[in-house]
N, C-alpha and C. Protein backbone atom coordinates (compact mmCIF):
# COMPACT_ATOMS: atom_id res chain seq x y z
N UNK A 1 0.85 -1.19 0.00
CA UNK A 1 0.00 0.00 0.00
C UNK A 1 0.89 1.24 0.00
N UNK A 2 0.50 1.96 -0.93
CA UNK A 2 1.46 3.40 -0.74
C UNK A 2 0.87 4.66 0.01
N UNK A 3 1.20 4.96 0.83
CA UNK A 3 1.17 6.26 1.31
C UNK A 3 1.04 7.51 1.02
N UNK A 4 0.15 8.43 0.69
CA UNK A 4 0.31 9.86 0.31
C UNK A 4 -0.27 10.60 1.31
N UNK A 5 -1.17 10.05 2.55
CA UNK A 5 -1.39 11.15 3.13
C UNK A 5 -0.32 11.83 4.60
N UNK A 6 0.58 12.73 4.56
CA UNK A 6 1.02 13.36 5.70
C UNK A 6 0.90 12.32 6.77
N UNK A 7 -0.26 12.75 6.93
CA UNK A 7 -0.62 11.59 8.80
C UNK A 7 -0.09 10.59 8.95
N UNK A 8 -0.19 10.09 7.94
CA UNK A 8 0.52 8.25 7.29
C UNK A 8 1.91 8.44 7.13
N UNK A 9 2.54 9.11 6.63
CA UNK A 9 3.41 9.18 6.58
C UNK A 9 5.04 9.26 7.55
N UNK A 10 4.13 10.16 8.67
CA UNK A 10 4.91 10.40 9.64
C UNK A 10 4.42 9.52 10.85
N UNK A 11 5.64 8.64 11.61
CA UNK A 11 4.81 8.53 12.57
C UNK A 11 5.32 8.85 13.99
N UNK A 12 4.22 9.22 15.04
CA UNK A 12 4.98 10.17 16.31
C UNK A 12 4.90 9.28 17.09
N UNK A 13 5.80 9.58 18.25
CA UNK A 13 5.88 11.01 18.02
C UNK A 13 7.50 11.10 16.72
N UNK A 14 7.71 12.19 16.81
CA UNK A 14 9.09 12.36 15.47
C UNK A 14 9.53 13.45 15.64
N UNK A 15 10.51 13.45 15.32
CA UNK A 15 11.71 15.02 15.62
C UNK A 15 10.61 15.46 13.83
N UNK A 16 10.32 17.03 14.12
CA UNK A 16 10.30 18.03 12.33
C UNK A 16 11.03 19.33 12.69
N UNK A 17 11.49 19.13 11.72
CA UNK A 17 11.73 20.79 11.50
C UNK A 17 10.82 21.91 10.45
N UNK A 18 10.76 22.92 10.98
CA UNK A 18 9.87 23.97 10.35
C UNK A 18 11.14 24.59 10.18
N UNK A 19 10.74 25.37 8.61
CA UNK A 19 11.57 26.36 8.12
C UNK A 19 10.65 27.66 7.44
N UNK A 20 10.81 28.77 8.53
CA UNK A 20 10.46 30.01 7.65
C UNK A 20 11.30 30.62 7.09
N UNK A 21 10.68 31.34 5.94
CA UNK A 21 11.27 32.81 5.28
C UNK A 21 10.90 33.99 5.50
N UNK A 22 11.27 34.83 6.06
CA UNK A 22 10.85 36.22 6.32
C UNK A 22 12.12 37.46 6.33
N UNK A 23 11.39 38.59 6.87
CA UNK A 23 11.88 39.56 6.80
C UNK A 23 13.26 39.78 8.16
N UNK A 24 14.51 39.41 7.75
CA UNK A 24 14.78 39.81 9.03
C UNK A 24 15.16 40.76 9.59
N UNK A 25 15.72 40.29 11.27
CA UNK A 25 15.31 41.18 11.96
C UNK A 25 15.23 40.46 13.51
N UNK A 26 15.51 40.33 14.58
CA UNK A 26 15.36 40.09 16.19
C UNK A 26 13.75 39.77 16.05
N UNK A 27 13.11 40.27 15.72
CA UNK A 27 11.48 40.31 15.84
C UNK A 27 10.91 38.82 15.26
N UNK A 28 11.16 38.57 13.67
CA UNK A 28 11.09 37.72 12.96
C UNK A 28 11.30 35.88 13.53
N UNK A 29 12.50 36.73 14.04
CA UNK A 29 12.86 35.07 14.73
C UNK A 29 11.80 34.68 15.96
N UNK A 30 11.81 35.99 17.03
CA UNK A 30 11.26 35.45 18.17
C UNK A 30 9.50 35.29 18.08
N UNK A 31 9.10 36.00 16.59
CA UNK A 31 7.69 35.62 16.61
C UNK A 31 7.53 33.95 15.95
N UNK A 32 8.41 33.64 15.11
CA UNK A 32 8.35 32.48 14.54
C UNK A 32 8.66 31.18 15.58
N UNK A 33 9.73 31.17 16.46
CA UNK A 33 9.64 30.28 17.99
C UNK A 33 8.71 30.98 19.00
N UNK A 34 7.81 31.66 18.59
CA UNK A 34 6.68 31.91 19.67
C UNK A 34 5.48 30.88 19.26
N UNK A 35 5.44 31.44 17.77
CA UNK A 35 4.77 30.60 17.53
C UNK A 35 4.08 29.12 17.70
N UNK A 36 5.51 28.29 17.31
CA UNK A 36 5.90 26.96 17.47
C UNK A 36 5.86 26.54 19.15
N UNK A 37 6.20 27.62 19.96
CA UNK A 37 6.53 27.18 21.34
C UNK A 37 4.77 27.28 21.58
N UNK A 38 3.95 28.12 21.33
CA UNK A 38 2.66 27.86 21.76
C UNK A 38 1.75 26.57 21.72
N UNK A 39 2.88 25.35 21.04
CA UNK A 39 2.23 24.37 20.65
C UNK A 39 3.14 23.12 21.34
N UNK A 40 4.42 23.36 21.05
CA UNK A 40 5.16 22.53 21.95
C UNK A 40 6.64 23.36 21.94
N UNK A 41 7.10 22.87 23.55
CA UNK A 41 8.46 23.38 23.83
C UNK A 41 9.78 23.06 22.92
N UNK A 42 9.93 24.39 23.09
CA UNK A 42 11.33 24.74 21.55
C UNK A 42 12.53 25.11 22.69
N UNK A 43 13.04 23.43 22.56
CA UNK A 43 15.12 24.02 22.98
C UNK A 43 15.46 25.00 22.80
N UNK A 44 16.60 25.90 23.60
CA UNK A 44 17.40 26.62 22.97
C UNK A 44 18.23 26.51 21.87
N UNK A 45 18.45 25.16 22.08
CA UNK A 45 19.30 24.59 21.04
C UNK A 45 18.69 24.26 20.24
N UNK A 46 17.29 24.54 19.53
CA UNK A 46 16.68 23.92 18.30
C UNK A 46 16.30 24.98 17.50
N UNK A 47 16.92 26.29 17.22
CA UNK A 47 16.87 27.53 16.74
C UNK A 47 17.70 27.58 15.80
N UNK A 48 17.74 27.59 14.65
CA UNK A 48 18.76 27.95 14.10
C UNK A 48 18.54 29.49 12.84
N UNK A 49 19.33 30.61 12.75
CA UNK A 49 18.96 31.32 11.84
C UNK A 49 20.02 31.56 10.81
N UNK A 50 19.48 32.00 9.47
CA UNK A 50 20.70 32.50 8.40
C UNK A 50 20.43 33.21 7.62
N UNK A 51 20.81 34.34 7.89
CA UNK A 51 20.70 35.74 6.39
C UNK A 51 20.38 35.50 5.07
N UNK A 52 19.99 35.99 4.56
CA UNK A 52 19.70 35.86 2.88
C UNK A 52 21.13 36.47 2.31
N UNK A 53 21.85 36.71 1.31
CA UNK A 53 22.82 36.96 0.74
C UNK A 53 23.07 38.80 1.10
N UNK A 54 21.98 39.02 0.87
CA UNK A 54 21.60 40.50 1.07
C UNK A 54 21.38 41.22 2.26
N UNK A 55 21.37 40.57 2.83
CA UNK A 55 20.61 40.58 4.54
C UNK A 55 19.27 40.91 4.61
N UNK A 56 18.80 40.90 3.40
CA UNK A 56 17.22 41.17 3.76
C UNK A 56 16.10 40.37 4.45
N UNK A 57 16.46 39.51 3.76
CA UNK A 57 15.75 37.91 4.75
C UNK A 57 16.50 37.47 5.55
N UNK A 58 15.44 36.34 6.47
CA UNK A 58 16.42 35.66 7.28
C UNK A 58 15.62 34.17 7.05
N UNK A 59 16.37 33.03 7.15
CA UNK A 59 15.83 31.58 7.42
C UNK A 59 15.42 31.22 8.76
N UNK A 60 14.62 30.83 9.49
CA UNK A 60 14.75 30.77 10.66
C UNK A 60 14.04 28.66 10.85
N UNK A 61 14.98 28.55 11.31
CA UNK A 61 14.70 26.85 11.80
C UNK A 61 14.33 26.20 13.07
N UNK A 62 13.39 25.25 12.95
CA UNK A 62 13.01 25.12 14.16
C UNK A 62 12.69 23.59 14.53
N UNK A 63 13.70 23.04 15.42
CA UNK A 63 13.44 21.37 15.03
C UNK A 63 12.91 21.20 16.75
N UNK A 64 11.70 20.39 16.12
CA UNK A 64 11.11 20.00 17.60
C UNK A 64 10.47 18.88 17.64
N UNK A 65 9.86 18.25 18.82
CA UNK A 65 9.45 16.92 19.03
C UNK A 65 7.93 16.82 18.88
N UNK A 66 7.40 16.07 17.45
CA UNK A 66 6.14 16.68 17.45
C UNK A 66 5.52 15.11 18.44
N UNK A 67 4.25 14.79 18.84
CA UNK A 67 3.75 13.98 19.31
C UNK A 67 2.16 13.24 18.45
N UNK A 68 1.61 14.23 17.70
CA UNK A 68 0.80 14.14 16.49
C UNK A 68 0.03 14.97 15.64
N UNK A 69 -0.12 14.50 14.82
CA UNK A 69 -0.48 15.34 13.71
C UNK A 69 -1.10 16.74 13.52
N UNK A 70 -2.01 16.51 14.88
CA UNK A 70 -2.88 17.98 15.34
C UNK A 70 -1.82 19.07 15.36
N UNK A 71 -0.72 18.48 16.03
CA UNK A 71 0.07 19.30 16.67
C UNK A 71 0.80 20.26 15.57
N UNK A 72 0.93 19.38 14.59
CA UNK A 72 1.68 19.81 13.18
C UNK A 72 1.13 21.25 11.97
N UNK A 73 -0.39 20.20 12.20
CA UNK A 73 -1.11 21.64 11.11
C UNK A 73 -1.25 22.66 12.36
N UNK A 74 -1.65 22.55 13.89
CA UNK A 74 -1.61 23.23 13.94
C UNK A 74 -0.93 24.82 14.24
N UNK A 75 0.31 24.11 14.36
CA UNK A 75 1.76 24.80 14.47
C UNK A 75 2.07 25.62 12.72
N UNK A 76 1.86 24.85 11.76
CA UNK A 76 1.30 25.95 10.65
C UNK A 76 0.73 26.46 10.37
N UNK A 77 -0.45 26.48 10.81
CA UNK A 77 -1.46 27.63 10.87
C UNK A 77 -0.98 29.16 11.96
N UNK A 78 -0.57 28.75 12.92
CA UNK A 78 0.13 29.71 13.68
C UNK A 78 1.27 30.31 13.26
N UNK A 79 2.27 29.46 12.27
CA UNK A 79 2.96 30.14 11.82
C UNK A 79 2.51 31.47 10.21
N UNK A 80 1.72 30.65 9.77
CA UNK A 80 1.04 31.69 8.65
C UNK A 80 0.36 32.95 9.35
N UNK A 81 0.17 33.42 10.82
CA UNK A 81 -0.01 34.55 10.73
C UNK A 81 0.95 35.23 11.42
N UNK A 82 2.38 34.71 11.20
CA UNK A 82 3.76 35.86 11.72
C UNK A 82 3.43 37.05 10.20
N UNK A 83 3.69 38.52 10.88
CA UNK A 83 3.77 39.29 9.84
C UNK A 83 4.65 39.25 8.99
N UNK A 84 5.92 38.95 9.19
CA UNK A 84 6.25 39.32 8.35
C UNK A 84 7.52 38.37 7.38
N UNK A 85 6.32 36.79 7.50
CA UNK A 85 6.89 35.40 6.76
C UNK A 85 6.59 35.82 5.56
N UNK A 86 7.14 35.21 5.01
CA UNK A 86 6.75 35.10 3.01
C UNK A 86 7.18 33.73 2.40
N UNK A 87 7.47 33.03 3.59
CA UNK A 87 7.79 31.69 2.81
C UNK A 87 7.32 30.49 4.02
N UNK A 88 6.65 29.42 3.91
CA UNK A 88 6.95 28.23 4.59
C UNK A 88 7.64 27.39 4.04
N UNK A 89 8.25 26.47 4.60
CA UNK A 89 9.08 24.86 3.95
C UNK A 89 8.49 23.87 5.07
């Protein structure tokens, strides 16, 4: 049987990482691990950020321990209303 749906795919609990794109900036980062932390606790050590070439953007990474699926969409939905993302991965 092959697999295409998400849910199926993953199974928890499981380390994910979220990757935004946004504007950076100090702000950017700490709304994007606010985000994620409103859903489950984000290490210090599970932060990672990196400039765009230009410095206009920043990447901001976020690897955490999800437990299930709820937890997942709903940690993207929270992230789609940081102001000032322009990208999910």
């Amino acid at each position: 049987m092959k697999k295409t749906d998400v849910e199926e795919l993953l199974d928890f609990p499981c380390h994910y990482q979220f990757k935004a794109m946004g504007i950076a900036g100090e702000g950017f980062m700490r709304d994007i691990v606010a985000a994620v932390n409103k859903h489950v606790a984000v290490p210090e050590d599970a932060v990672r950020c990196r400039p765009s070439g230009k410095g206009t953007y920043q990447s901001v990474s976020v690897l955490v321990t999800l437990y299930n699926y709820e937890q997942l969409t709903a940690i993207y939905a929270e992230l789609r209303q940081v102001v000032d993302l322009k990208m999910l991965l």
